[in-house]
Protein backbone atom coordinates (compact mmCIF):
# COMPACT_ATOMS: atom_id res chain seq x y z
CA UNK A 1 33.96 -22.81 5.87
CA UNK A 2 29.78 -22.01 5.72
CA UNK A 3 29.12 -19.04 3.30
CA UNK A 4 27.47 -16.67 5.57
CA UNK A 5 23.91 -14.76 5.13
CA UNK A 6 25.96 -12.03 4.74
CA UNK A 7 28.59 -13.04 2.08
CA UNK A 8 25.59 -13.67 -0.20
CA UNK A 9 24.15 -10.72 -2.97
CA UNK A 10 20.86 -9.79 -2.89
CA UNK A 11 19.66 -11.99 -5.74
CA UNK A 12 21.62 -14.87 -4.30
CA UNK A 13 19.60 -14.84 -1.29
CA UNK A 14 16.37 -14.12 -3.26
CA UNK A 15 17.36 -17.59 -5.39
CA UNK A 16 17.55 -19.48 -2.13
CA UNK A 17 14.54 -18.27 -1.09
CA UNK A 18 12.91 -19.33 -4.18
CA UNK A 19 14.44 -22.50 -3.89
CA UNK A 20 13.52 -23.45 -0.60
CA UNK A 21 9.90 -22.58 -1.42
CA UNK A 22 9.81 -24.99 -4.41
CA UNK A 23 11.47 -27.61 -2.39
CA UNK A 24 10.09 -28.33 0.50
CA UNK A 25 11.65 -31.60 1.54
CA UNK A 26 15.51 -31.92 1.25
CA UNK A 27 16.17 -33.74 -2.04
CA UNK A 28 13.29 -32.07 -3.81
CA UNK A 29 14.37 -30.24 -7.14
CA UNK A 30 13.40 -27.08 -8.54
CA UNK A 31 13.30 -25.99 -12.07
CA UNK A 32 16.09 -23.46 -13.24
CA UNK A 33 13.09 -22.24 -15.84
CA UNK A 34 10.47 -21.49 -12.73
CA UNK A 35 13.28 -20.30 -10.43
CA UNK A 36 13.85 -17.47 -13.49
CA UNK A 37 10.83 -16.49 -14.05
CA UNK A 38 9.84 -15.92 -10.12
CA UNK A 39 13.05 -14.07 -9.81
CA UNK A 40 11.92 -12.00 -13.13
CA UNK A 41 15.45 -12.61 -14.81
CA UNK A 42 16.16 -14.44 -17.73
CA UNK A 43 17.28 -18.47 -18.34
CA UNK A 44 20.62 -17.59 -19.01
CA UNK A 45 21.25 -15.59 -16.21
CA UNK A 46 19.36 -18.14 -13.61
CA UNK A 47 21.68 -20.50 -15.15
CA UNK A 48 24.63 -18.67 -13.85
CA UNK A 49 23.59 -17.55 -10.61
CA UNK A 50 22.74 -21.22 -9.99
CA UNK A 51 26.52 -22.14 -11.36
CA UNK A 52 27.94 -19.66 -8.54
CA UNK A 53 25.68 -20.92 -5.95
CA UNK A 54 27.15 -25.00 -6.83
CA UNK A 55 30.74 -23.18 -6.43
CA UNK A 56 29.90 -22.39 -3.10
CA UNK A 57 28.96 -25.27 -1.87
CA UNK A 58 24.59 -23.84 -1.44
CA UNK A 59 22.97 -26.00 -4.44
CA UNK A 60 23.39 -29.09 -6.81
CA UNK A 61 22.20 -28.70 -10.39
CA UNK A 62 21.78 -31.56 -12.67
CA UNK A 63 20.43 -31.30 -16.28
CA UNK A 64 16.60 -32.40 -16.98
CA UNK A 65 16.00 -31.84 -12.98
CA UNK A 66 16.80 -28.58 -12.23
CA UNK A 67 18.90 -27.27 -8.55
CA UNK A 68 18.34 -28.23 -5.17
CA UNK A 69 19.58 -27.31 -1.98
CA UNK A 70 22.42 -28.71 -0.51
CA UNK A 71 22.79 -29.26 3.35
CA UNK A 72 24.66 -26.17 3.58
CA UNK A 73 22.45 -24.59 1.15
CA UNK A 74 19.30 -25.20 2.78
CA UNK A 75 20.81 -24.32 6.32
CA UNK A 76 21.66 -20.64 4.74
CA UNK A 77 17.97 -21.06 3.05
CA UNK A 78 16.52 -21.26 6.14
CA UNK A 79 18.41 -17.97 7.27
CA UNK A 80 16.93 -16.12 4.52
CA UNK A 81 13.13 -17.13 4.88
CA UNK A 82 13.46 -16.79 8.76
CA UNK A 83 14.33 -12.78 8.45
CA UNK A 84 11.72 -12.71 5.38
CA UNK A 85 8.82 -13.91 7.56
CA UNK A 86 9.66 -11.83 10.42
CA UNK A 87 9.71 -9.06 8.38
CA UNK A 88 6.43 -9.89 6.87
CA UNK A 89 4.89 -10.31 10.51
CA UNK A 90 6.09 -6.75 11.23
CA UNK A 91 4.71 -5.36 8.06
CA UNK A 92 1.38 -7.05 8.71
CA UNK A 93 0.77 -7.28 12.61
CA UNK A 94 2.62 -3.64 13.35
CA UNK A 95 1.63 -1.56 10.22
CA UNK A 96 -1.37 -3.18 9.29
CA UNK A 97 -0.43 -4.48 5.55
CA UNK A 98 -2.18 -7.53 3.77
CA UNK A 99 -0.45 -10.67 3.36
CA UNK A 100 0.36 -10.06 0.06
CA UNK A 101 1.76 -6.57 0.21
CA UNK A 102 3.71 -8.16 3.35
CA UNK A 103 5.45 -10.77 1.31
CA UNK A 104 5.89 -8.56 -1.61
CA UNK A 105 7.30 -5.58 0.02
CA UNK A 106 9.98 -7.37 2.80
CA UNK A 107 12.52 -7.58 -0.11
CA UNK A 108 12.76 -3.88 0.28
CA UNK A 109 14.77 -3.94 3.43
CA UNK A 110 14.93 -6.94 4.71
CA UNK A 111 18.10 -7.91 2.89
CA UNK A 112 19.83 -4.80 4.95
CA UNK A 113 18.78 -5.77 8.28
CA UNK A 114 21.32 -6.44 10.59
CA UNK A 115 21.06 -10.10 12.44
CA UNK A 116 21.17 -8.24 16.38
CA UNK A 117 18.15 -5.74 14.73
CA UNK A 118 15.94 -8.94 13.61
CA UNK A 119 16.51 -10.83 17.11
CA UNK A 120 15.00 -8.23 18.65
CA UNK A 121 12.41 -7.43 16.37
CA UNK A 122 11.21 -10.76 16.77
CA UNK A 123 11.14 -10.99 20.32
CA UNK A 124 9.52 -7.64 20.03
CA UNK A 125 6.59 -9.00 17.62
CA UNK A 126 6.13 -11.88 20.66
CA UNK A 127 8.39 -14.72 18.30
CA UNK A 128 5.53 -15.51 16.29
CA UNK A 129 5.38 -18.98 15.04
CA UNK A 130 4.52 -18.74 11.83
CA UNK A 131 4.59 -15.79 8.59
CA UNK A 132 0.91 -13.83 7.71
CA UNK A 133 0.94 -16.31 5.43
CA UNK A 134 0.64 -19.24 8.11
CA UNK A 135 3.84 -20.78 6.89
CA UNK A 136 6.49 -21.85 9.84
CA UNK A 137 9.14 -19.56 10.57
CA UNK A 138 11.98 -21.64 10.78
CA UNK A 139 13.79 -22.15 14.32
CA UNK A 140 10.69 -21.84 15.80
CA UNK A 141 9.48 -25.69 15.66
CA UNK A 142 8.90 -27.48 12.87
CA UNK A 143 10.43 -25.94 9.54
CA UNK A 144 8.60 -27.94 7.52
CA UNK A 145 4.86 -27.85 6.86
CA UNK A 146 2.99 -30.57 8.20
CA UNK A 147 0.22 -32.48 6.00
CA UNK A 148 -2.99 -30.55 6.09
CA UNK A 149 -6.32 -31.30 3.74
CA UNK A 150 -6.98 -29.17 0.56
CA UNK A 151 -10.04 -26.86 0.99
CA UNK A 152 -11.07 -28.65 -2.00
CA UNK A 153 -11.23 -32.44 -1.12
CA UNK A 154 -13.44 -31.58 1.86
CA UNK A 155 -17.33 -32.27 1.26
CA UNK A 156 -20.37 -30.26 1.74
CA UNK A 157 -20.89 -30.29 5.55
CA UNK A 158 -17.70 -30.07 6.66
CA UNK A 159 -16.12 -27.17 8.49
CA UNK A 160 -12.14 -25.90 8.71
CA UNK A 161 -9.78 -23.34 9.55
CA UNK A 162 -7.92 -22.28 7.12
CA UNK A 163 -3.79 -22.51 7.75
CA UNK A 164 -2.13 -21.35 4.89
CA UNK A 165 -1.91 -20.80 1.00
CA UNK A 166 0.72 -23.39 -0.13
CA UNK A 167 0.53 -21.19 -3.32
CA UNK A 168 3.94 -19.05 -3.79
CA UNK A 169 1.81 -17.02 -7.05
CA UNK A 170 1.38 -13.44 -6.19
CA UNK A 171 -1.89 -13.15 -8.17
CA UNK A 172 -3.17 -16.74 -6.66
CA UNK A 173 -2.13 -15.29 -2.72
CA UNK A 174 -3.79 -11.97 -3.35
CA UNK A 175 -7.02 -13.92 -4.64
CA UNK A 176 -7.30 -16.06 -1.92
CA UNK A 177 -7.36 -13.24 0.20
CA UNK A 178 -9.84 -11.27 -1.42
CA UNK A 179 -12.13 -13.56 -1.06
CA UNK A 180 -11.18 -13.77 2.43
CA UNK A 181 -9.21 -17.14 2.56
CA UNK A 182 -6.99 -16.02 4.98
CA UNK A 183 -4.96 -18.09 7.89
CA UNK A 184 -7.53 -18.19 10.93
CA UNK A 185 -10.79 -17.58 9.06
CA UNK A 186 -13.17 -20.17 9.52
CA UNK A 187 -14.58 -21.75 6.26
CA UNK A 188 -17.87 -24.02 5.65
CA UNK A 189 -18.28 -26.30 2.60
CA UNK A 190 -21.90 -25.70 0.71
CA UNK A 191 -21.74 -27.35 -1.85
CA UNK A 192 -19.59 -29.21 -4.39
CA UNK A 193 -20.12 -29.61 -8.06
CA UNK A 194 -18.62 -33.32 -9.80
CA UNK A 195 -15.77 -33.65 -12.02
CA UNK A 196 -13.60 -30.86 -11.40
CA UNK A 197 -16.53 -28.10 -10.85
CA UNK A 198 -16.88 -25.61 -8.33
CA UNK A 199 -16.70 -25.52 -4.86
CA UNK A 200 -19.12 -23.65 -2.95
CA UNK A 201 -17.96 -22.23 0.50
CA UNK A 202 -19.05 -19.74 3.09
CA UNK A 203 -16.37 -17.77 5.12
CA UNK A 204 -16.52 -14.31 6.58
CA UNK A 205 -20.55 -14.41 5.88
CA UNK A 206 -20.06 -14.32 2.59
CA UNK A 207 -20.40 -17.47 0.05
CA UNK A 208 -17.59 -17.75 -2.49
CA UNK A 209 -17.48 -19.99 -5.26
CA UNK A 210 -13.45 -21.42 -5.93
CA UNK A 211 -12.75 -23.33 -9.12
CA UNK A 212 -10.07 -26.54 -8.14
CA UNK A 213 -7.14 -24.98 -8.73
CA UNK A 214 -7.54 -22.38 -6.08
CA UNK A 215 -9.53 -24.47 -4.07
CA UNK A 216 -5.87 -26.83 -3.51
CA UNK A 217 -3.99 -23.99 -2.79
CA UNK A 218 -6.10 -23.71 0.86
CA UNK A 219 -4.86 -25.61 3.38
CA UNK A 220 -7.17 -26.00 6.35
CA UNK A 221 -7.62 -27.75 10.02
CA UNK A 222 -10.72 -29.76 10.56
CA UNK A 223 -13.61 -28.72 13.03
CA UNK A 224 -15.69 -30.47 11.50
CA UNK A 225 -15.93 -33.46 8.71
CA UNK A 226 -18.74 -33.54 7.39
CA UNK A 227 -21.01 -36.37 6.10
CA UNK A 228 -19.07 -38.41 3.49
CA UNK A 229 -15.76 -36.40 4.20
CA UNK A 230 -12.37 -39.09 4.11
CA UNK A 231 -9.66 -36.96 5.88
CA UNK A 232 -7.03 -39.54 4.43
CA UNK A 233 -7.71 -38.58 1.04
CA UNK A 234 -7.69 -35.14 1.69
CA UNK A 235 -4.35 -34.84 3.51
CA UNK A 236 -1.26 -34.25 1.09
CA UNK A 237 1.81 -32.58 1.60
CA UNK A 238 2.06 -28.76 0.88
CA UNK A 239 4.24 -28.22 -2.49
CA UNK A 240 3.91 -25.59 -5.38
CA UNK A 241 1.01 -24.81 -7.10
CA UNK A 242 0.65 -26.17 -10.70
């Protein structure tokens, strides 16, 4: 028999969460070391939640590679980020929080929320499509995230909407939307320095400067390409940030 969402512990369904973020494709692997230090415990006691989760059935774990979601595993994952999300679009569209304090403070409650309670708070919030974050809440469509260019790889010219932040960093998320990188705001390339240097863009008004590591963590829709843009070398899946 399934474990059910509610069978879980807390920190169980936070690990599957974490998981599921790091592995976006069935078969990918996460690191036990990463999944540790998101969930702010130590090795040794990542190491056995993961060993509890392979008893039930929800992950494999294999030395060198790290855990990954089984079929029941990432069913059950998808469970857990579904009520996450929808409690993030409440927190954001309903009380007016940022992304970041959205995805931050969910945990809170969410976890609590009885199944009949987030069926109706979804149809209440008009069964939004996606998190604040622009990410796909799953059973609405697609679960996975389809391949969208990096802000980065665009060139000066060209002109995108941005989607999502494929980063799962606090700090990185909360950057991004400082400077006003945010799912729906339109974004213009200026200018582009060579070998790994700045990118120049204007959005909101305002011109920002992003070095290349943020500038990959924006994933944007094309309005416009651009002069010497090549869309096929800017598409890529969305995965973790480095």
């Amino acid at each position: 028999m399934d474990t059910m969402p509610g069978e879980l512990t807390r920190p169980q369904r936070e690990a599957l969460k974490e998981i599921w973020r790091r592995t976006p494709e069935a078969g990918d692997w996460a690191r036990t070391g990463d999944l540790a230090s998101a969930l702010g415990v130590s090795p040794a006691t990542a190491t056995a939640m993961v060993k509890r989760m392979v008893a039930q059935g929800l992950v494999t774990h294999a030395p060198y590679r790290g855990v990954a979601l089984s079929e029941a595993g990432r069913r059950l994952a998808a469970a857990v980020v579904r009520r996450h999300r929808i409690v993030e679009r409440l927190l954001s569209d309903l009380l007016g929080y940022s992304w970041a304090e959205a995805d931050k403070l969910a945990p809170c409650f969410e976890h609590d929320l009885p199944e009949e309670v987030e069926e109706r708070l979804f149809d209440a919030l008009g069964r939004p499509a996606t998190c604040p974050h622009g990410f796909p809440i799953p059973g609405e469509g697609a679960e996975g995230v389809p391949q969208l260019a990096q802000l980065y790889d665009l060139d000066p010219g060209a002109r995108a909407v941005v989607a999502l932040s494929s980063s799962v960093s606090p700090p990185m998320v909360a950057f991004l939307g400082e400077m006003g990188l945010v799912p729906g705001a339109e974004v213009e390339v200026i200018d582009k320095q060579p070998f790994g240097g700045p990118v120049v863009v204007r959005v909101g008004g305002v011109e920002r400067a992003l070095g290349e590591r943020a500038g990959r963590q924006v994933r944007v829709r094309m309005l416009s390409p651009g002069p010497q843009h090549l869309l096929g070398a800017a598409l890529a899946p969305v995965g973790e940030d480095q």
